[in-house]
Structure formats: structure tokens, C-alpha cells
Protein backbone atom coordinates (compact mmCIF):
# COMPACT_ATOMS: atom_id res chain seq x y z
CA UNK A 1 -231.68 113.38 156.57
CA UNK A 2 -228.73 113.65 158.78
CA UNK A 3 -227.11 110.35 157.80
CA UNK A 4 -227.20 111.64 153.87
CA UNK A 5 -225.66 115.21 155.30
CA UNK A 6 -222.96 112.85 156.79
CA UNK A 7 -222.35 110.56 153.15
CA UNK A 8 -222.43 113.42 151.27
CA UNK A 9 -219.41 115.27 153.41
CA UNK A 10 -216.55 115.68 151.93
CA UNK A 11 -213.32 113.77 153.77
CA UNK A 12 -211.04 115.65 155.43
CA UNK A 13 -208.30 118.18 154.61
CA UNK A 14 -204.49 116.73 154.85
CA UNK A 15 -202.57 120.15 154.75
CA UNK A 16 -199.02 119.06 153.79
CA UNK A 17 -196.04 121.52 154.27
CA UNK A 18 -192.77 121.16 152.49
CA UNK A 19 -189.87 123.61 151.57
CA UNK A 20 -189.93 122.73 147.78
CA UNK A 21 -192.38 120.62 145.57
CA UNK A 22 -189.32 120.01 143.11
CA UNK A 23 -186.91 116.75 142.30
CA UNK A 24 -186.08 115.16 145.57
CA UNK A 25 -186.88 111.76 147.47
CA UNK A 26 -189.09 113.56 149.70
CA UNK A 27 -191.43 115.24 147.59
CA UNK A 28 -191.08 112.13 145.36
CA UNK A 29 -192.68 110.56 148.57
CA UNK A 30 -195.28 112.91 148.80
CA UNK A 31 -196.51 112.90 145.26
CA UNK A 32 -196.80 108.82 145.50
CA UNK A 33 -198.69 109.18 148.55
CA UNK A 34 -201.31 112.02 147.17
CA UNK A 35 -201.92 110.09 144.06
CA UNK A 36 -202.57 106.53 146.04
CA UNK A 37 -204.40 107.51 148.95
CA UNK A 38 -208.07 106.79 147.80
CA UNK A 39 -209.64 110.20 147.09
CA UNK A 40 -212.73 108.77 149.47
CA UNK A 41 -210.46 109.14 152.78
CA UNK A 42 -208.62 112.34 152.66
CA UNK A 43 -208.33 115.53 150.24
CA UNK A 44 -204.97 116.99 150.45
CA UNK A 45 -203.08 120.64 149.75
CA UNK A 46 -199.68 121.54 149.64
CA UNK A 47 -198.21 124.33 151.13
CA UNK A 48 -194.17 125.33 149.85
CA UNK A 49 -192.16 127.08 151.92
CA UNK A 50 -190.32 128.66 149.23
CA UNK A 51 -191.72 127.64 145.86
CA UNK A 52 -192.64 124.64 143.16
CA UNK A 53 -191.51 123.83 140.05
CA UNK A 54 -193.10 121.47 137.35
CA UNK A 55 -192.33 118.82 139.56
CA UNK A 56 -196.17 119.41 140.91
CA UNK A 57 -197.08 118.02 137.56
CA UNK A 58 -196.75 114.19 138.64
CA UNK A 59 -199.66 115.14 141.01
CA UNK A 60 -202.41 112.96 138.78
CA UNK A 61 -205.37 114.24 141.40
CA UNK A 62 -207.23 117.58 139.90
CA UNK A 63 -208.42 118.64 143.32
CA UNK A 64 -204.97 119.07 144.62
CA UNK A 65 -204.24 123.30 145.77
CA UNK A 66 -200.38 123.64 145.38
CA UNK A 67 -199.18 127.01 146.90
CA UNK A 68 -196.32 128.96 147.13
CA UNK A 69 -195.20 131.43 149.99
CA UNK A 70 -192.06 132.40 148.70
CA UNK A 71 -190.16 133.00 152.65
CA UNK A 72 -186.78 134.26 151.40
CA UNK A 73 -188.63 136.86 150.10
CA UNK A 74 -191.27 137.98 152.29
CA UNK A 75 -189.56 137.09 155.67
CA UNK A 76 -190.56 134.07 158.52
CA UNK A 77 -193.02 136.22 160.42
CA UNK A 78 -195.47 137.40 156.92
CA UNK A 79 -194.63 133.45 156.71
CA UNK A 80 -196.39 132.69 159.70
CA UNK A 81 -199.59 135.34 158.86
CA UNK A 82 -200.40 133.51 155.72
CA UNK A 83 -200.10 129.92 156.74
CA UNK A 84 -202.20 131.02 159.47
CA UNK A 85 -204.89 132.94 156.66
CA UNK A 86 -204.56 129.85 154.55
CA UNK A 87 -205.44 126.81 157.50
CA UNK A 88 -208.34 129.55 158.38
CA UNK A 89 -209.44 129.29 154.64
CA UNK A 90 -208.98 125.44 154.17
CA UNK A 91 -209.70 124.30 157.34
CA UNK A 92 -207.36 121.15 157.09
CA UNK A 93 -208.40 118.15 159.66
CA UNK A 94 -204.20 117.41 159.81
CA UNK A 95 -201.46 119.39 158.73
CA UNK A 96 -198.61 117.36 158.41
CA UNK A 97 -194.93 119.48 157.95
CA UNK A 98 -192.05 117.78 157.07
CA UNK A 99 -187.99 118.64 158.10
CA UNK A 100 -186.52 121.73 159.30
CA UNK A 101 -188.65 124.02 157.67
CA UNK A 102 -191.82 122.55 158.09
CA UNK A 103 -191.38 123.80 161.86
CA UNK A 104 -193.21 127.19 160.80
CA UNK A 105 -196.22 126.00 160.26
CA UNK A 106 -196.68 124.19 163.45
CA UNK A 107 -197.57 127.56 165.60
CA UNK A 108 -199.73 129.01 163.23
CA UNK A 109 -201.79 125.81 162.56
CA UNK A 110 -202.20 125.86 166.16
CA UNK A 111 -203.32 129.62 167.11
CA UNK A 112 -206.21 128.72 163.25
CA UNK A 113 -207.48 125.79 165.19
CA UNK A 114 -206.01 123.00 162.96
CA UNK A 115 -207.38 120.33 165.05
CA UNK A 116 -203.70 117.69 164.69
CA UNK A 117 -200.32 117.87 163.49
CA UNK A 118 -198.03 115.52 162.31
CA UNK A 119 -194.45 116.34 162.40
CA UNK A 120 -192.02 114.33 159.51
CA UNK A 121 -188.28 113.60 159.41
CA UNK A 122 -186.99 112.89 156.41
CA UNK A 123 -183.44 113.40 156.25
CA UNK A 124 -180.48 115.39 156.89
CA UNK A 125 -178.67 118.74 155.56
CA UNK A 126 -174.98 119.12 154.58
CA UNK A 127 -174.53 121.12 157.36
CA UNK A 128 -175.80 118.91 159.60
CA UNK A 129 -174.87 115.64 159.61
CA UNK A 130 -175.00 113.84 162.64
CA UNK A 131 -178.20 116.22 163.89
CA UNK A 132 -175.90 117.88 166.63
CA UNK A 133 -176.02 121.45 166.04
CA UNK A 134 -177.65 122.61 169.12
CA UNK A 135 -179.93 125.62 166.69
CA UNK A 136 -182.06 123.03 164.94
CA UNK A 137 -182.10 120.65 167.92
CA UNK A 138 -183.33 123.12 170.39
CA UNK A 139 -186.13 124.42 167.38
CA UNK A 140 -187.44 120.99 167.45
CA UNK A 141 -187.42 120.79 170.77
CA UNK A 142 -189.60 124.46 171.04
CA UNK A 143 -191.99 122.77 168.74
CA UNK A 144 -192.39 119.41 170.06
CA UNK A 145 -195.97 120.53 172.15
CA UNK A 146 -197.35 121.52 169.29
CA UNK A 147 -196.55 117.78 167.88
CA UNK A 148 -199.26 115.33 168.05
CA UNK A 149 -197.33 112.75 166.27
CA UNK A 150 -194.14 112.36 164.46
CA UNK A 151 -193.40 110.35 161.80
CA UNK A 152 -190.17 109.16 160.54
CA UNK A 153 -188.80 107.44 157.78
CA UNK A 154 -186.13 105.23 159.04
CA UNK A 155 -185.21 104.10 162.79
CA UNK A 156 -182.09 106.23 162.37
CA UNK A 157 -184.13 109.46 162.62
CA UNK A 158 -186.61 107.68 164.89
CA UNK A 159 -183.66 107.34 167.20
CA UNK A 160 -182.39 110.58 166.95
CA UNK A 161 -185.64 112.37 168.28
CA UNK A 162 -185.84 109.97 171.30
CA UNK A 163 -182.11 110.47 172.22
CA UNK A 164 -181.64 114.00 170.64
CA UNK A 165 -184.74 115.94 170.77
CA UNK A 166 -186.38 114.06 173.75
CA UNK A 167 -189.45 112.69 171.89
CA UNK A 168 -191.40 109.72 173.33
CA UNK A 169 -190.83 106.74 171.93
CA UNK A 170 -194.54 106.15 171.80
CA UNK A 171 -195.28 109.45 169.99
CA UNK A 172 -194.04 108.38 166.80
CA UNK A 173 -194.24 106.06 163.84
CA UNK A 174 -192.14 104.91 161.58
CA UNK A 175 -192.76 104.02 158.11
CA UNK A 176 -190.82 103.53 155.17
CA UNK A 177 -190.79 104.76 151.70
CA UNK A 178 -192.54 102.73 149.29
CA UNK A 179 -191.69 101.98 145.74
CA UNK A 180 -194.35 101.35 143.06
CA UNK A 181 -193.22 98.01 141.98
CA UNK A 182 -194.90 97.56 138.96
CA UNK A 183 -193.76 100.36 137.32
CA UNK A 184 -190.07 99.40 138.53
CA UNK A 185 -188.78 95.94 137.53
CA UNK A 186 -186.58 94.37 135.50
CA UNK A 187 -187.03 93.60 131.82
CA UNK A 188 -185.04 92.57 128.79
CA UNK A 189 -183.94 93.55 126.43
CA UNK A 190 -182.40 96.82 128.90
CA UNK A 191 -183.39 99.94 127.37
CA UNK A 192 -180.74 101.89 126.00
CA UNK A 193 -182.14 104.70 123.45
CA UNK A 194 -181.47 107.17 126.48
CA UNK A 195 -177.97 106.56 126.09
CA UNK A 196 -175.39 108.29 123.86
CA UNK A 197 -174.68 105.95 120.77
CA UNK A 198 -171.54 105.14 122.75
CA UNK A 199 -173.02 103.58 125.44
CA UNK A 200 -175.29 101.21 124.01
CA UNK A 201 -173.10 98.59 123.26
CA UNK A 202 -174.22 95.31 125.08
CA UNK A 203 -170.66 94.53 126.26
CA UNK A 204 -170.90 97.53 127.87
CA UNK A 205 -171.16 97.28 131.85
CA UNK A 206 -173.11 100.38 132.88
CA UNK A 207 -172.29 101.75 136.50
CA UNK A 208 -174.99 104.83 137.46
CA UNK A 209 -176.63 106.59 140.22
CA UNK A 210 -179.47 109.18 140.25
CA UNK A 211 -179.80 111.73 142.23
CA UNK A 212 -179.62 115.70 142.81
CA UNK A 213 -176.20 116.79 142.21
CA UNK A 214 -175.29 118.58 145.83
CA UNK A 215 -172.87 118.21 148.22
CA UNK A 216 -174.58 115.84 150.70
CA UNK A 217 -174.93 113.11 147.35
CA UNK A 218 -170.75 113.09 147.03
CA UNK A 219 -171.45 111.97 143.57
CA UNK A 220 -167.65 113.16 143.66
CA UNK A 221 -166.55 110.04 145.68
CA UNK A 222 -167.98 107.79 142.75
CA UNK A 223 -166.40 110.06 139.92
CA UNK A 224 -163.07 109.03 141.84
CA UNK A 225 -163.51 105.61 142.74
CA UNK A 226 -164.41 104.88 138.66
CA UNK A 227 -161.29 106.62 137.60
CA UNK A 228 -159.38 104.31 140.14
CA UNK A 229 -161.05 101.27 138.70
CA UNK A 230 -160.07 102.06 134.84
CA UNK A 231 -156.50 103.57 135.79
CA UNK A 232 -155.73 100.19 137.78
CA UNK A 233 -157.60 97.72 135.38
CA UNK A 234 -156.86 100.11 131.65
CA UNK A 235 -158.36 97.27 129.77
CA UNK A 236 -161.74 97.93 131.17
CA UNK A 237 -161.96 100.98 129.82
CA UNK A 238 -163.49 99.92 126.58
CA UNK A 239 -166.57 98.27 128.24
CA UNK A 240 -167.04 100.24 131.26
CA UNK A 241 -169.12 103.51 131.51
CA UNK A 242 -170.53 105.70 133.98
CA UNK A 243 -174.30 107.82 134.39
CA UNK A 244 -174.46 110.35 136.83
CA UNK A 245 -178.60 111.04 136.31
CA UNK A 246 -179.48 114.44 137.87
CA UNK A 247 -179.42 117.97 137.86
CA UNK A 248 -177.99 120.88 140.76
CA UNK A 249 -175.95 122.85 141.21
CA UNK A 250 -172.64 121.02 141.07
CA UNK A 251 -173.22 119.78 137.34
CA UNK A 252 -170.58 121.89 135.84
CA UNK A 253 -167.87 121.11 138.77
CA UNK A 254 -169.08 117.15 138.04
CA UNK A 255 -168.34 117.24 134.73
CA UNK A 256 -164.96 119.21 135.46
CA UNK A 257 -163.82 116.27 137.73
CA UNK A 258 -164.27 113.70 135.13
CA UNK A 259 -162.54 115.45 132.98
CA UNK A 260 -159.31 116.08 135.41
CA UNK A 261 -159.36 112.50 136.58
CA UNK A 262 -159.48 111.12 132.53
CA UNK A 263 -162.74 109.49 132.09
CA UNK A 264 -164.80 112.51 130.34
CA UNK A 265 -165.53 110.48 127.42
CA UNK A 266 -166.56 107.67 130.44
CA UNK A 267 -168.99 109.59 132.18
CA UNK A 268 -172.90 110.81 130.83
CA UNK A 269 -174.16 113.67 132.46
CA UNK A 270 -177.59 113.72 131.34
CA UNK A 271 -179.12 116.33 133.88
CA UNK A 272 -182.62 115.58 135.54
CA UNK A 273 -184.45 113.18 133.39
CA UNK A 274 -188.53 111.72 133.57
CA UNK A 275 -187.59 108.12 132.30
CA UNK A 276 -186.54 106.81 135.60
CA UNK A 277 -187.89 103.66 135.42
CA UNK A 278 -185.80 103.02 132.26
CA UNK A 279 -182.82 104.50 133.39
CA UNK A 280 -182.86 101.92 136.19
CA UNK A 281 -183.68 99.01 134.13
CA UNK A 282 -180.41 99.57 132.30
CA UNK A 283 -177.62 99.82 134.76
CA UNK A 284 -176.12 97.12 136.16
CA UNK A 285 -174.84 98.50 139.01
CA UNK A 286 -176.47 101.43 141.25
CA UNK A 287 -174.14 103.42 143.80
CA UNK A 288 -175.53 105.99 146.31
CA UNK A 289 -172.54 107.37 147.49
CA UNK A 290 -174.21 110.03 149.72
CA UNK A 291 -173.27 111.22 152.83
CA UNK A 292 -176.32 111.03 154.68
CA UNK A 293 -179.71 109.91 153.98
CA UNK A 294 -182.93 108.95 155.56
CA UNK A 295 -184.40 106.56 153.45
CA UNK A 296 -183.60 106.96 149.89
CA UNK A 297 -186.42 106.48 147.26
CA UNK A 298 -183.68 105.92 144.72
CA UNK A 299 -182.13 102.66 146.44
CA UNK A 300 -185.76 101.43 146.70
CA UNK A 301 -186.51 101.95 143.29
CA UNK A 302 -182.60 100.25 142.09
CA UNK A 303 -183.88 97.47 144.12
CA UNK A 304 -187.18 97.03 142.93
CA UNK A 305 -185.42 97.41 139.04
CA UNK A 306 -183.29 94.19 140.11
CA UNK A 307 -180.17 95.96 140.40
CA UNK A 308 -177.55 95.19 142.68
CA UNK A 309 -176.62 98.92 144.92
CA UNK A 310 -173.19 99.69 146.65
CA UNK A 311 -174.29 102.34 148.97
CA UNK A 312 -172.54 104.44 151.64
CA UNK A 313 -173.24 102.88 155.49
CA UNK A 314 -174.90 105.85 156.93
CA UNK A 315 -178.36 107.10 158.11
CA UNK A 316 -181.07 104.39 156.28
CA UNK A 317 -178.95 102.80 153.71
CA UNK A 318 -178.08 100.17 155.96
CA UNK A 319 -182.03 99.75 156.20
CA UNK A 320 -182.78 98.90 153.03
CA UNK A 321 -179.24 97.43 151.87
CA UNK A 322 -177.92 94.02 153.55
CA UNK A 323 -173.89 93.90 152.88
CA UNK A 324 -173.47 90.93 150.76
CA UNK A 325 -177.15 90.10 150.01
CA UNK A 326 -178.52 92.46 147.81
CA UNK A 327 -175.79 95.07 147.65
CA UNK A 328 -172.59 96.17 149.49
CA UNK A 329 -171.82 99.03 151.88
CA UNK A 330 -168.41 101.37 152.08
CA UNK A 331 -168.21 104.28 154.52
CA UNK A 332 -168.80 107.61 153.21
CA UNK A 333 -166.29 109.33 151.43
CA UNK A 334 -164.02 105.93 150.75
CA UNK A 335 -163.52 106.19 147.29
CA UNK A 336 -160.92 103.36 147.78
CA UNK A 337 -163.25 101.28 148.88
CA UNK A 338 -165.38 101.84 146.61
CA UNK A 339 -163.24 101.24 144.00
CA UNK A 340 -162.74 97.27 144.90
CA UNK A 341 -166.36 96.91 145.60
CA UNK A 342 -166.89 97.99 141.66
CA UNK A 343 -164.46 95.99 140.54
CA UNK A 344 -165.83 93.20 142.64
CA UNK A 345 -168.95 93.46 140.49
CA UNK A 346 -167.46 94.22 137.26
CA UNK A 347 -165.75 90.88 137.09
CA UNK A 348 -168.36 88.79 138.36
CA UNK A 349 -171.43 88.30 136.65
CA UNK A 350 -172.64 85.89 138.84
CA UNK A 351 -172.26 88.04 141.50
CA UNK A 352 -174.22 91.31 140.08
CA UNK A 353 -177.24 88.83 138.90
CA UNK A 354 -177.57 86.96 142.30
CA UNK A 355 -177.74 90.59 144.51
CA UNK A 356 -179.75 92.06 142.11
CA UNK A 357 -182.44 89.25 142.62
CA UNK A 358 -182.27 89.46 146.27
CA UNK A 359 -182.92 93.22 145.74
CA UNK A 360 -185.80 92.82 143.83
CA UNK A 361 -187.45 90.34 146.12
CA UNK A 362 -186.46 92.45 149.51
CA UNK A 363 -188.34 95.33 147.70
CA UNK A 364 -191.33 93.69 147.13
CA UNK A 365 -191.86 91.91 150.26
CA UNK A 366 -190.80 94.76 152.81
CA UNK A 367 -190.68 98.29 150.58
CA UNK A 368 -193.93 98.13 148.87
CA UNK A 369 -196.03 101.43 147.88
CA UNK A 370 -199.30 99.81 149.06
CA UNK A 371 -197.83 99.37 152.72
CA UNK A 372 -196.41 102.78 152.73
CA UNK A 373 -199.66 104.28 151.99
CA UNK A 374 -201.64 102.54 154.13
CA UNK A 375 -199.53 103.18 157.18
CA UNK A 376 -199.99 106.82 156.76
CA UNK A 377 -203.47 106.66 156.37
CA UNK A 378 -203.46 104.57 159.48
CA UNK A 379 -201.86 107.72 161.42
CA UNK A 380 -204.30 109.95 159.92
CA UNK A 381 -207.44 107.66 160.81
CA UNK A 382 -206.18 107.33 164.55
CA UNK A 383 -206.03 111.11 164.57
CA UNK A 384 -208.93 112.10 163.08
CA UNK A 385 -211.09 109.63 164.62
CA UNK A 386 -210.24 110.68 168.00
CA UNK A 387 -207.82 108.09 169.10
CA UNK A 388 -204.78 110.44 169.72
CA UNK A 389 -201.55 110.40 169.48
């Protein structure tokens, strides 16, 4: 019978394209969307530009294909042939590439009939910034006709493909991260048996951030601003510690700096841990100190833990943190400023509890992981159903 041919079907093919299925808000993003999205509305495959690491283990759906095409290696034009071979062989119904590199797969999805394609910003690179270099501007511009809609995950990268790229405003939609959160909120006691015996003391006043230890993160403005808080204030020093949660490729210089500034015995350097949740749940203060961001899954998550987060004012921190509400905002690099806004919370209590609440409430009624979802299956009904861009 036709209509049983039509039941029995299976749903369609989301092709996803990344650069690298490993630690990072983005593919953080990604894995909380596969494993939400009811398996009834869309399969889903991932292709890596470069490679994955055990990162692709959070995936919790069996039916997900994870591959690897390894471009450093084999060059952008082989690239192109096998993302080409492989949307021949799967057939996806959407690809959806995300960022800079993402870009390759547009043409070749295109010339293997992949029927629409969604185009993600997520974010910006060290080198970068502002999204000025004409070389990646005028590459997004080459592949904007191959664009059926964009998505974006904060209105400051919304705004820079209107004004910078020349994207209609009506070709793209914006939707936030989302943060799971049940699995982050607060609780008491905090856990501590992550912590070095040191730390665990519940006097102590634990300052952290998590994040991948790179240049754009500037966990280096934090390392300074702590050292300026215990230099100027020395009797802190026996309650106050630091958490720098993460792994990269600046660990070694990180741990050099605290070391040169005096607070080595201050500052934990646990590399890339899976306890999130918990680390969250026992800080009492969160600081992003990045450079740039587009929306980071790591301020959503503070917030959603009830933690108060001091956060640099650029790209969509000021998004998700309101000065003075549920968190306070210091321009990048300010490690003076910083400074006072710790100290600020150190010394009041009051203070930490009442912006932590706000966060925690702000999360759940705006940043939720059931709204995120839903808005992207939203794009990919509209598009698969016919209704365009």
C-alpha cells in the first residue's frame, strides 16, 4: 500500500559538517542536538574536516556515521571528491556546515544533488576577531548562493553577515545554545572530591572557568587579575583558590604564569575533565575571560549551575550576561578590571548568592535545551517540506 511504503520510510538524512568532533562549545552543541532531536524526524551523520577524538562518544544515538577526512593531509580538492562520494552514498535531505571550514562542503553537496544547505556561524578565530579580514569575508561571500539558510548563534554574528558578508536579513535564523537544565543546577552540599585535598575546605571561595586552553580564551588575563587580588588583599590568600578546567595547548605556559606571578600553589590545573556538571556546582564564581565568543555553552551551563559569571563584553557574552543582574562584564584583556570585579564578589556574599539566582532563572526561562532543539528542527521542517528558505 503506498501509505505503509510512506510510514515505513525512514526520515531524512541531516549531513552535519564540522572541522573537529572534539572538546569545544560547538561540537558540544552538536552532540546535544543529535541526542535530543527525536530519532522519528531526522537521522543525522557527521562529517570532520580534519578528524574526531573520543569526544564522539557523548553521541548516545547508535545510528550515528562519524567520519573523518583528514584535509591537512590529503589536500582541499581530494577534500571536495569525497564529500562529494560520501553525499552521493548517504543521500542527506540537508547538509548543514558550520564556520570557516564548513565552506567546503557547500560546492560539492551542490554538484551530488543535496537537495538544501544550511550554513552555521558559530564563532570567531584568534586571527580574526572582528570578522574583517577580507580572505574569509570574500569566501563567504563566494559561497553565499549555495546557502539556503544560515543560522547563527547570537545577533552578533547575525549582524555581521548582513553588514559584512551581505546576507539577507530574512535568510537567516538565529537561535541560541541551549543548556540541559536538569543535569545543571545547583545543589548542596557542593561537590568537592574533584578537588585537591587543599581545596576542599568550605571556607574556601572557589573562583574557576572551563574552557580550552588557547589564545582566543585569555585564560591568561584571569591568571593575572587573581594574582592582583591576593597581592593587594594578602590575607585572602588562605581562602581563595583558583580552577582553570581544560586542556590545549597553552597548559604548560598556564601553569608557568601562575607560577611567575606567585599563586602556583593557588591555581588547579586539572586538564579536560567529564564531570562538568560537578565542577560547576562547586565554584562560586565563573569567569570567561575570552576574547571573542559567539555564544558560549560554558556561561549557559555556569548559569544554569546558579553561579554568578564575570565575563568579557564581546561577541554573545553580553547576550546571555546582564551587568549587575546575573553577572558582571569587563572588556577583554582588563585584568585590572577584573581584579575589582573579583574582589567585589569575594567580599560579598550577598552579592554572589543574589546573581547567581538571577542566573539560574534567566537560563531556564530563555536558554533552555528543549527550545534550542526545536528551533532547529523548525529550520529543517521548513526546508524539507518545501517551504524554502
Amino acid at each position: 500500500m503506498p501509505g505503509a511504503a510512506v510510514k515505513d520510510a525512514a526520515p531524512p538524512l541531516v549531513l552535519h559538517v564540522i572541522h573537529h568532533l572534539q572538546t569545544g562549545g560547538l561540537e558540544n552543541g552538536l552532540v546535544n542536538l543529535i541526542n535530543n532531536m527525536p530519532a522519528s524526524k531526522y537521522r543525522h551523520a557527521i562529517v570532520c574536516i580534519e578528524d574526531y577524538s573520543d569526544f564522539r562518544n557523548r553521541i548516545t544515538r547508535p545510528d550515528v556515521e562519524v567520519i573523518a577526512l583528514h584535509r591537512s593531509r590529503i589536500g582541499v580538492w581530494k577534500l571536495r571528491r569525497e564529500i562529494f562520494r560520501l553525499c552521493r552514498r548517504l543521500r542527506p535531505s540537508i547538509l548543514h556546515s558550520r564556520n570557516q571550514s564548513g565552506l567546503d562542503a557547500l560546492l560539492p553537496a551542490w554538484l551530488a544533488g543535496v537537495p538544501h544547505r544550511v550554513h552555521g556561524e558559530h564563532g570567531w578565530d584568534i586571527d580574526n576577531l572582528d570578522g574583517k579580514k577580507w580572505k574569509p569575508a570574500l569566501l563567504k561571500r563566494l559561497h553565499y548562493p549555495l546557502v539556503d539558510r544560515y543560522i547563527t548563534v547570537s545577533r552578533h554574528l547575525e549582524e555581521f553577515l548582513i553588514n559584512c558578508v551581505g546576507v539577507r536579513a530574512a535568510g537567516i535564523s538565529h537561535i541560541y545554545n541551549g543548556v540541559d537544565v536538569g543535569r545543571f543546577q545547583t545543589v548542596t552540599p557542593r561537590p568537592v572530591d574533584w578537588l585537591p585535598p587543599e581545596f576542599r575546605d568550605e571556607k574556601t571561595i572557589l573562583i574557576g572557568t572551563v574552557g580550552r586552553l588557547q589564545q582566543v580564551k585569555d585564560q591568561a588575563t584571569l591568571l593575572r587579575a587573581f594574582s592582583r587580588v591576593v597581592t593587594d588583599q594578602p590575607e585572602l590568600r588562605q581562602w581563595l583558590r583558583l580552577a582553570i578546567i581544560g586542556g590545549g595547548p597553552l597548559l604548560a605556559d598556564l601553569r608557568a604564569l601562575a607560577e611567575t606571578l606567585g599563586i602556583g600553589e593557588l591555581a588547579y590545573f586539572p586538564g579536560s575533565l567529564d564531570i562538568i556538571p560537578e565542577v560547576l556546582r562547586s565554584l562560586d564564581i565563573f569567569v570567561l575571560p575570552s576574547l571573542n565568543e559567539g555564544i558560549s555553552n560554558t556561561i549557559l551551563e555556569a548559569m544554569a549551575s546558579g553561579v554568578p559569571v564575570i565575563a568579557t563584553a564581546a561577541g554573545g557574552n553580553t547576550e546571555l550576561v546582564e551587568d549587575n543582574v546575573n553577572g558582571r562584564l569587563f572588556s577583554p584583556g582588563d585584568s585590572e578590571a577584573l581584579s575589582r570585579l573579583l574582589l567585589d564578589y569575594v567580599l560579598d556574599p550577598s552579592l554572589r548568592k543574589a546573581h547567581g539566582q538571577a542566573a539560574r532563572a534567566i537560563a531556564v526561562e530563555r536558554f533552555s535545551l528543549d527550545t534550542m532543539v526545536s528551533s532547529y528542527a523548525a529550520v529543517y521542517d521548513r526546508l524539507s517540506q518545501g517551504g524554502g528558505t
